[in-house]
C-alpha atoms as a PDB file:
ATOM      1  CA  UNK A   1       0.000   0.000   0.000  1.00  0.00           C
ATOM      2  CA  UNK A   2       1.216   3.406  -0.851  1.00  0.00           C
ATOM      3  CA  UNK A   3       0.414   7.220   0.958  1.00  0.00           C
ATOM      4  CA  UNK A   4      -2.539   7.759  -1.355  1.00  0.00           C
ATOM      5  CA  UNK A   5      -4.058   4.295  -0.832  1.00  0.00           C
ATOM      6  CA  UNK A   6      -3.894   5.041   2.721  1.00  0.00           C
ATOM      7  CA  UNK A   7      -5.546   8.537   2.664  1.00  0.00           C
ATOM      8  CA  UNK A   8      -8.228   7.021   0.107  1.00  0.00           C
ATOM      9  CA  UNK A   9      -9.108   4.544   2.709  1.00  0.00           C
ATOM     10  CA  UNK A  10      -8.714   6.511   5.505  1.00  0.00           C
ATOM     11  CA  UNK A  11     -10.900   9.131   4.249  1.00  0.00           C
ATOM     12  CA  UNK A  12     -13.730   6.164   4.075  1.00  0.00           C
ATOM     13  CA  UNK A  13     -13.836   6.309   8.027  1.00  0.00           C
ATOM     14  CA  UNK A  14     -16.317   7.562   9.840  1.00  0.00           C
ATOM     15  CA  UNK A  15     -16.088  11.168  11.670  1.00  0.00           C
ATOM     16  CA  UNK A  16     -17.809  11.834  15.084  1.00  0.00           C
ATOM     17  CA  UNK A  17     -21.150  12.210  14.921  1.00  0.00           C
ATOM     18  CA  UNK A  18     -21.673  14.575  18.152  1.00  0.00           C
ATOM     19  CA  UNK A  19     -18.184  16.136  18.716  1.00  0.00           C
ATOM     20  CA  UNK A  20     -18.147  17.426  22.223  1.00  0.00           C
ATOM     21  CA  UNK A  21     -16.372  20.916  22.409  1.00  0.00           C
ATOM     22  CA  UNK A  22     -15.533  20.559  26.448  1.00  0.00           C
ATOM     23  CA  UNK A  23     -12.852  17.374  24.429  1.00  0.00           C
ATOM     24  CA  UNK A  24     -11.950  19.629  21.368  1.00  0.00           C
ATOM     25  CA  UNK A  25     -13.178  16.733  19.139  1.00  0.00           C
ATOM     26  CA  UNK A  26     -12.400  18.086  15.645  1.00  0.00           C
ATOM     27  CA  UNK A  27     -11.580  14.774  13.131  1.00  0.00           C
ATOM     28  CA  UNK A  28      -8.456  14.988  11.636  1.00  0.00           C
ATOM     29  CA  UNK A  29      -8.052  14.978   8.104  1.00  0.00           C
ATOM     30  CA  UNK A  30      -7.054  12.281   5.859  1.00  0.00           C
ATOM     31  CA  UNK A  31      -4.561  13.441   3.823  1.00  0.00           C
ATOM     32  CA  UNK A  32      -2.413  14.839   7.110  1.00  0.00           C
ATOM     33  CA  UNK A  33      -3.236  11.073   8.821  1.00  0.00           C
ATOM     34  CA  UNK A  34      -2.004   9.237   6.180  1.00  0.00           C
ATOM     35  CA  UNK A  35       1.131  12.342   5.731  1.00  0.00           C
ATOM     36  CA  UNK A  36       1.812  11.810   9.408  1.00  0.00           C
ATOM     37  CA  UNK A  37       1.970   8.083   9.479  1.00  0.00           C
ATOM     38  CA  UNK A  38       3.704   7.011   6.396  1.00  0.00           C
ATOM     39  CA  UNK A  39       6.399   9.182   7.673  1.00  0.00           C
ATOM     40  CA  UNK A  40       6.301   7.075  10.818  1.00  0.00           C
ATOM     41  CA  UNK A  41       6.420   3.971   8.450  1.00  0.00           C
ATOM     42  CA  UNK A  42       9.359   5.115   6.708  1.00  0.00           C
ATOM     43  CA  UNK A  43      11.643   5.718   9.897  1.00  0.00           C
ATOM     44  CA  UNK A  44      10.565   2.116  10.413  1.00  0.00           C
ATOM     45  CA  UNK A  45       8.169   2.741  13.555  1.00  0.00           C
ATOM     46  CA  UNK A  46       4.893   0.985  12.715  1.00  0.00           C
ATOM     47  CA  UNK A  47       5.470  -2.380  10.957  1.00  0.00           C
ATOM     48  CA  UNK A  48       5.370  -5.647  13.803  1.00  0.00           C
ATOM     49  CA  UNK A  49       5.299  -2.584  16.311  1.00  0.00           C
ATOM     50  CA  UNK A  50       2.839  -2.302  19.876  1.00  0.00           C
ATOM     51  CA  UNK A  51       1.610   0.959  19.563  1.00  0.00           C
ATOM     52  CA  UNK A  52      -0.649   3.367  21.804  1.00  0.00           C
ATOM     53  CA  UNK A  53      -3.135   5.563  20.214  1.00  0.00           C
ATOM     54  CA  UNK A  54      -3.893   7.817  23.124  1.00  0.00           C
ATOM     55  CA  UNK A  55      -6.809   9.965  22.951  1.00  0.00           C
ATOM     56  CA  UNK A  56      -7.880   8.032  19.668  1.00  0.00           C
ATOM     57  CA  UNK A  57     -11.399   9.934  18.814  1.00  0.00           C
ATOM     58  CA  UNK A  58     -12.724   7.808  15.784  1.00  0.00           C
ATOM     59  CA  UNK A  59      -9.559   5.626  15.519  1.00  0.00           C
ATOM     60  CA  UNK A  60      -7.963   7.254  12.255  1.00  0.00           C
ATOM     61  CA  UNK A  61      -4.601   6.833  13.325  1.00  0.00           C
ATOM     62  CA  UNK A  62      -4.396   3.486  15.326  1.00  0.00           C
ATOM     63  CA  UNK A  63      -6.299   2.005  12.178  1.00  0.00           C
ATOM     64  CA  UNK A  64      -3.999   3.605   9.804  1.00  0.00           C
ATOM     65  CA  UNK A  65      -0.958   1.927  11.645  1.00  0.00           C
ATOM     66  CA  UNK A  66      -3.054  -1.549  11.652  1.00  0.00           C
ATOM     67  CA  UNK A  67      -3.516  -1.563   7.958  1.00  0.00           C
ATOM     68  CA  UNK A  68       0.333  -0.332   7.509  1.00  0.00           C
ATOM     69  CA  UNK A  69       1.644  -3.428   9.641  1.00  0.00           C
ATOM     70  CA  UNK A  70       1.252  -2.743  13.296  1.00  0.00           C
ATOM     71  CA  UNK A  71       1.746  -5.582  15.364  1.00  0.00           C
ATOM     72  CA  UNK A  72      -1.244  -4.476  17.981  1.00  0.00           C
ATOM     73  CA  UNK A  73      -2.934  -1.055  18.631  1.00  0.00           C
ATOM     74  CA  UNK A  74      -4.234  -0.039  22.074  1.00  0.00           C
ATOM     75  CA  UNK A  75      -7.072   2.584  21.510  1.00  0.00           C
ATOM     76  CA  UNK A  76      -7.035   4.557  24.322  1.00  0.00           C
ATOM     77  CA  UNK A  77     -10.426   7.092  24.503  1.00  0.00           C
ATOM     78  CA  UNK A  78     -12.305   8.791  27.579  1.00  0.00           C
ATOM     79  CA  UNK A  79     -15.684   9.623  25.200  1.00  0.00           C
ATOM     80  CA  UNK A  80     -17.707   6.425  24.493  1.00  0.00           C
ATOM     81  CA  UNK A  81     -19.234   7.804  21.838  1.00  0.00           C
ATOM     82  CA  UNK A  82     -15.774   7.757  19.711  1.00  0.00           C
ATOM     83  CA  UNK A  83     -15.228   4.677  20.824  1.00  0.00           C
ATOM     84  CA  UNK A  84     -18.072   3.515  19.360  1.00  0.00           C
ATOM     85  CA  UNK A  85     -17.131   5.303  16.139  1.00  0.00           C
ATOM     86  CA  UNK A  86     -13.306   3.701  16.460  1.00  0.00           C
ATOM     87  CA  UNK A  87     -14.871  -0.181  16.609  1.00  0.00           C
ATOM     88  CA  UNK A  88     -17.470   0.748  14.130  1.00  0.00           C
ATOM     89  CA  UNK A  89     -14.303   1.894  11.894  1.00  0.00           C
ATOM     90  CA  UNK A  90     -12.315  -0.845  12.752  1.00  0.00           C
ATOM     91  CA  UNK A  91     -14.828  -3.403  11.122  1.00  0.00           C
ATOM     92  CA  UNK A  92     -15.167  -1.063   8.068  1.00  0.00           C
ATOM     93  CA  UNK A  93     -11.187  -1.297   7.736  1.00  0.00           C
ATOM     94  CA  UNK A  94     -11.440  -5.396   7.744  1.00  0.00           C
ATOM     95  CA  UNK A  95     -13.746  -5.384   5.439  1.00  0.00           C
ATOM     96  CA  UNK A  96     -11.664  -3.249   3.368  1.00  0.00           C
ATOM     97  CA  UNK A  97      -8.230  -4.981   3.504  1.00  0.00           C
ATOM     98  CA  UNK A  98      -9.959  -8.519   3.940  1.00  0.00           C
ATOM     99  CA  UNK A  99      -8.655  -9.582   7.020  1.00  0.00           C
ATOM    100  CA  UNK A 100      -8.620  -9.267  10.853  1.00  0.00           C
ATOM    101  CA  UNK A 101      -6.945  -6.291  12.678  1.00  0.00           C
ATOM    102  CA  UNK A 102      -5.292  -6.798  16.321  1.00  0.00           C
ATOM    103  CA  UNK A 103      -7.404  -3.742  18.470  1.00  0.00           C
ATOM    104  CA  UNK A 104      -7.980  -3.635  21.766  1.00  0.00           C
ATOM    105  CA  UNK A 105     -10.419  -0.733  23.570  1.00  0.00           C
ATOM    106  CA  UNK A 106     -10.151   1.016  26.199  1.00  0.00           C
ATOM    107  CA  UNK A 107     -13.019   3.961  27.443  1.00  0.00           C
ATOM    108  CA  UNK A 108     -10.678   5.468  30.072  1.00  0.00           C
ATOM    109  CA  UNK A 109      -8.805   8.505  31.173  1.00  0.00           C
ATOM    110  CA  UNK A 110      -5.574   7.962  29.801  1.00  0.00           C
ATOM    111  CA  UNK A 111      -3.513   8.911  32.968  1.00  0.00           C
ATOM    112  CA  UNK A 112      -5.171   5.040  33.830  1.00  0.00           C
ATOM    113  CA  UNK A 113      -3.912   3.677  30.948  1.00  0.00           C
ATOM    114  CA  UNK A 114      -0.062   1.617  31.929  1.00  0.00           C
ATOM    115  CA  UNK A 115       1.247  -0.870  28.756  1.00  0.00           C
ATOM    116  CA  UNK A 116       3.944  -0.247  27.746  1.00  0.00           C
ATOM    117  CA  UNK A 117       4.680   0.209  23.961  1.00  0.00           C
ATOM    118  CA  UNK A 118       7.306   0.764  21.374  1.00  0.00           C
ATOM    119  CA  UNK A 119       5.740   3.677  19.980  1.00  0.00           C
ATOM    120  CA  UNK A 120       2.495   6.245  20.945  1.00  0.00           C
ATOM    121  CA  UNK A 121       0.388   8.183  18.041  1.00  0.00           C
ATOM    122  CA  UNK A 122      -1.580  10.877  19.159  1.00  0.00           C
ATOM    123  CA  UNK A 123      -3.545  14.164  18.314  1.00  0.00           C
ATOM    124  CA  UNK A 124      -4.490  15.505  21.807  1.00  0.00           C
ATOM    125  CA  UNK A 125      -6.168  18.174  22.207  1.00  0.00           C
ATOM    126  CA  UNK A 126      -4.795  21.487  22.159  1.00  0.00           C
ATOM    127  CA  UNK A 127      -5.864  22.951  25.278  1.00  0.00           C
ATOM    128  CA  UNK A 128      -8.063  25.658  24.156  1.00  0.00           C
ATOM    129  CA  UNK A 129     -10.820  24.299  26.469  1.00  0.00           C
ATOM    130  CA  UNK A 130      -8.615  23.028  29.055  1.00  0.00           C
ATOM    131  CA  UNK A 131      -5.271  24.468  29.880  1.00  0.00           C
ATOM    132  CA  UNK A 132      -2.271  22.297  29.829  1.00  0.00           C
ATOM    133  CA  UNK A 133      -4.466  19.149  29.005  1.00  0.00           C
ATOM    134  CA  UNK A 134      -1.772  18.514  25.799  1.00  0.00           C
ATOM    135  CA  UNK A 135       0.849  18.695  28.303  1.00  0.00           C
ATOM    136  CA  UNK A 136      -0.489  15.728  30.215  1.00  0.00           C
ATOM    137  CA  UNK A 137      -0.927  13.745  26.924  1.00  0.00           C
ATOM    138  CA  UNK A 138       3.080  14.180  26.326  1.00  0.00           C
ATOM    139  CA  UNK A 139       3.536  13.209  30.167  1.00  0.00           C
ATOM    140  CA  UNK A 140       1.788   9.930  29.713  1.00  0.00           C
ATOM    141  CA  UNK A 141       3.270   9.163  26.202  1.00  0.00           C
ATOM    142  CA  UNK A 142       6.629   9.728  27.676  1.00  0.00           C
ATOM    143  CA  UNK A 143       5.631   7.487  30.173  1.00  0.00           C
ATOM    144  CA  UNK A 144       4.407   4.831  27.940  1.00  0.00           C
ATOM    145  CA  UNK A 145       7.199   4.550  25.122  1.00  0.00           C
ATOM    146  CA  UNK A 146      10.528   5.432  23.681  1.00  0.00           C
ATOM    147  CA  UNK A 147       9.192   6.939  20.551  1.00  0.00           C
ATOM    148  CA  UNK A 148       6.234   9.057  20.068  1.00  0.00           C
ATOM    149  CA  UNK A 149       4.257  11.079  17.357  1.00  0.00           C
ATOM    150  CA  UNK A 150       2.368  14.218  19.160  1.00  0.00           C
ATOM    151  CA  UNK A 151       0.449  17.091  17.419  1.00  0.00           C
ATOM    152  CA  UNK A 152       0.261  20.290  18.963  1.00  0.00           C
ATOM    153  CA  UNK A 153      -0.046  24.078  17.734  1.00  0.00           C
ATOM    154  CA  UNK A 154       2.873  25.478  16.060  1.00  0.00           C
ATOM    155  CA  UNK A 155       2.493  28.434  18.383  1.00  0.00           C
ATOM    156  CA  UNK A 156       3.421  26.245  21.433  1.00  0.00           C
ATOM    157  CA  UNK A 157       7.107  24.972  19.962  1.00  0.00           C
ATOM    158  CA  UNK A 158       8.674  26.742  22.176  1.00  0.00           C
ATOM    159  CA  UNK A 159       7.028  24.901  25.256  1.00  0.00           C
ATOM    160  CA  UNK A 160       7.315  21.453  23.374  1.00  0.00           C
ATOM    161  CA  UNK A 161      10.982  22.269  22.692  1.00  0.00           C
ATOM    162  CA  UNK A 162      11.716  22.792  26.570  1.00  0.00           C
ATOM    163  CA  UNK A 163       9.445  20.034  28.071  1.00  0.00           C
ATOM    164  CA  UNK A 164      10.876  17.475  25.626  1.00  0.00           C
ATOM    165  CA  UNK A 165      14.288  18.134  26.812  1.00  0.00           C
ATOM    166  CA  UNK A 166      13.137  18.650  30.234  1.00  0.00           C
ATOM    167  CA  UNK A 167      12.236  14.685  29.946  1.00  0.00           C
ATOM    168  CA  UNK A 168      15.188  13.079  28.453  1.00  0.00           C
ATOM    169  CA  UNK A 169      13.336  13.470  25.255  1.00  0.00           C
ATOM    170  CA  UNK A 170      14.799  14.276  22.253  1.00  0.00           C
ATOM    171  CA  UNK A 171      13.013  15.927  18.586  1.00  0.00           C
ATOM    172  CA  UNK A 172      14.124  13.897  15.934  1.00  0.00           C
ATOM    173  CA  UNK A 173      11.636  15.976  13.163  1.00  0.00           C
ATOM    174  CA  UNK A 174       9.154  18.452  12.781  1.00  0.00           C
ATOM    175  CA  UNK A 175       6.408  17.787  10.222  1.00  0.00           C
ATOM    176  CA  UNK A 176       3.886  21.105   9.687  1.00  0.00           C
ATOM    177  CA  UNK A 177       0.340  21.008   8.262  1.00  0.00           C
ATOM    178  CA  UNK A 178      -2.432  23.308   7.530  1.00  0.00           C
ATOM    179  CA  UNK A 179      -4.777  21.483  10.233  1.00  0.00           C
ATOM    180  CA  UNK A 180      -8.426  21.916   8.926  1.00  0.00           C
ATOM    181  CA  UNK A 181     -11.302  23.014  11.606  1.00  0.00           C
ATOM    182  CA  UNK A 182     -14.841  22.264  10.224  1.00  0.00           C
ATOM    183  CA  UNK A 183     -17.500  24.311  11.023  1.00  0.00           C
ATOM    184  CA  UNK A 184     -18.977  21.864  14.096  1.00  0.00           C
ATOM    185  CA  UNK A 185     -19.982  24.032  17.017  1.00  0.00           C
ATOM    186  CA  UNK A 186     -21.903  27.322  17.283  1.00  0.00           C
ATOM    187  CA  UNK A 187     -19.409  29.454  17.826  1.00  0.00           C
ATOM    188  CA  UNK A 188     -17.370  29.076  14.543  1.00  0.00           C
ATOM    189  CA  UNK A 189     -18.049  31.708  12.240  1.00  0.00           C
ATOM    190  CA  UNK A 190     -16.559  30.250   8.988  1.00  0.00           C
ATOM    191  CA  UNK A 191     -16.812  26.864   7.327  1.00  0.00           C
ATOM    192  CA  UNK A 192     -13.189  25.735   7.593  1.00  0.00           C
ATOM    193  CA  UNK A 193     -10.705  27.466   9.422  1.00  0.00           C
ATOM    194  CA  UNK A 194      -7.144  26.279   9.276  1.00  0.00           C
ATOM    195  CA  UNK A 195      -4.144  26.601  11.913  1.00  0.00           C
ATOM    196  CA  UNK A 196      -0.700  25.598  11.722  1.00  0.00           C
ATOM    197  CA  UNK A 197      -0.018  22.695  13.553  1.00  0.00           C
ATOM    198  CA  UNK A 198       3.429  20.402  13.776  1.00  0.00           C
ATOM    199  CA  UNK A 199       3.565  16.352  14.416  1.00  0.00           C
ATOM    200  CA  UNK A 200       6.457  15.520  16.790  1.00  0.00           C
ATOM    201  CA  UNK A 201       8.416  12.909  16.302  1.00  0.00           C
ATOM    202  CA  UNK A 202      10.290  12.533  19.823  1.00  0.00           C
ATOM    203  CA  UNK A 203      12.659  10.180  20.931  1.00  0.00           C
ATOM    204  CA  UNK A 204      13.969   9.566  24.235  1.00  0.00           C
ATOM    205  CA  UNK A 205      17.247   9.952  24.781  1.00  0.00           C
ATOM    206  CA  UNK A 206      19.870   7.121  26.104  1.00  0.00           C
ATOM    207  CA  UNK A 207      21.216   6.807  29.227  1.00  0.00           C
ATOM    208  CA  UNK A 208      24.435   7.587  29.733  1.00  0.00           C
END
């Protein structure tokens, strides 16, 4: 499978169906999913890997990394209505690539979520609604694996910059996207509003 295969499937998934503005639920587009993680294929992160999708909405990511080669993803998500969404997705993806995924659920808080992984993939959000909550998303990533992919605002690099290094964390690259915001809650006044947004890849560092 190549990156537009992926985005052409991944765009077949479905998007929530109440987003919940209190959890900054705003889908994430295909084309930066499938951007995001065949970059993560390519520095070899994905294929026969255990991987975390914290904060996994509708599943886009976690299934994107499933149908790339992942070993096993743990879809991590406090809202059951997503979670829902993610299963309902997962079954659409099997039907798609003919065979069985390896998915497991969990409808928690992710500060009670504890395997360990080789890698975590999320898009938390940004903390627009609730200050600092993308902070705690990088604590328990850090927390969980050696290797993580984390989106945040562009306009908070500085902060990821210092925390990472604060936390024997390394950045190993920088990928920046045009992040699309649909028009989904009342208080939007245009139909797509885009902000500038960066995945993280971060590595920790080894010990001395």
């Amino acid at each position: 499978m190549n990156k537009k295969e992926l985005e052409i499937l991944l765009s077949k998934l479905k998007r929530f169906e109440n987003p919940k503005v209190k959890l900054e639920q705003y889908a994430t587009d295909a084309t930066i999913a499938a951007d995001a993680l065949w970059n993560a294929h390519i520095d070899k992160n994905i294929k026969d890997k255990v991987i975390a999708d914290l904060g996994s909405g509708p599943g886009i990511f976690g299934l994107g990394a499933l149908v790339l080669g992942a070993k096993k993803v743990h879809f991590v998500e406090l809202d059951k209505e997503a979670m829902s969404l993610a299963k309902k997705n997962r079954r659409k993806v099997e039907s798609l690539i003919g065979k069985k995924v390896n998915a497991d659920f969990f409808n928690l808080d992710i500060k009670d979520f504890d395997k360990q992984v080789d890698l975590v993939i999320q898009n938390p959000p940004f903390g627009t609604k609730e200050t600092h909550v993308d902070k705690l998303f990088l604590i328990k990533a850090m927390d969980l694996a050696k290797k993580i992919y984390s989106f945040h605002k562009l306009s908070t690099r500085e902060f990821v910059r210092k925390f990472v290094g604060e936390n024997n964390f390394k950045i190993e690259k920088m990928y920046k996207y045009q992040f699309p915001l649909k028009q989904e809650f009342w208080f939007h006044t245009s139909l797509t509003k885009y902000i500038d947004v960066g995945c993280w890849y971060l590595k920790r560092k080894a010990n001395k």
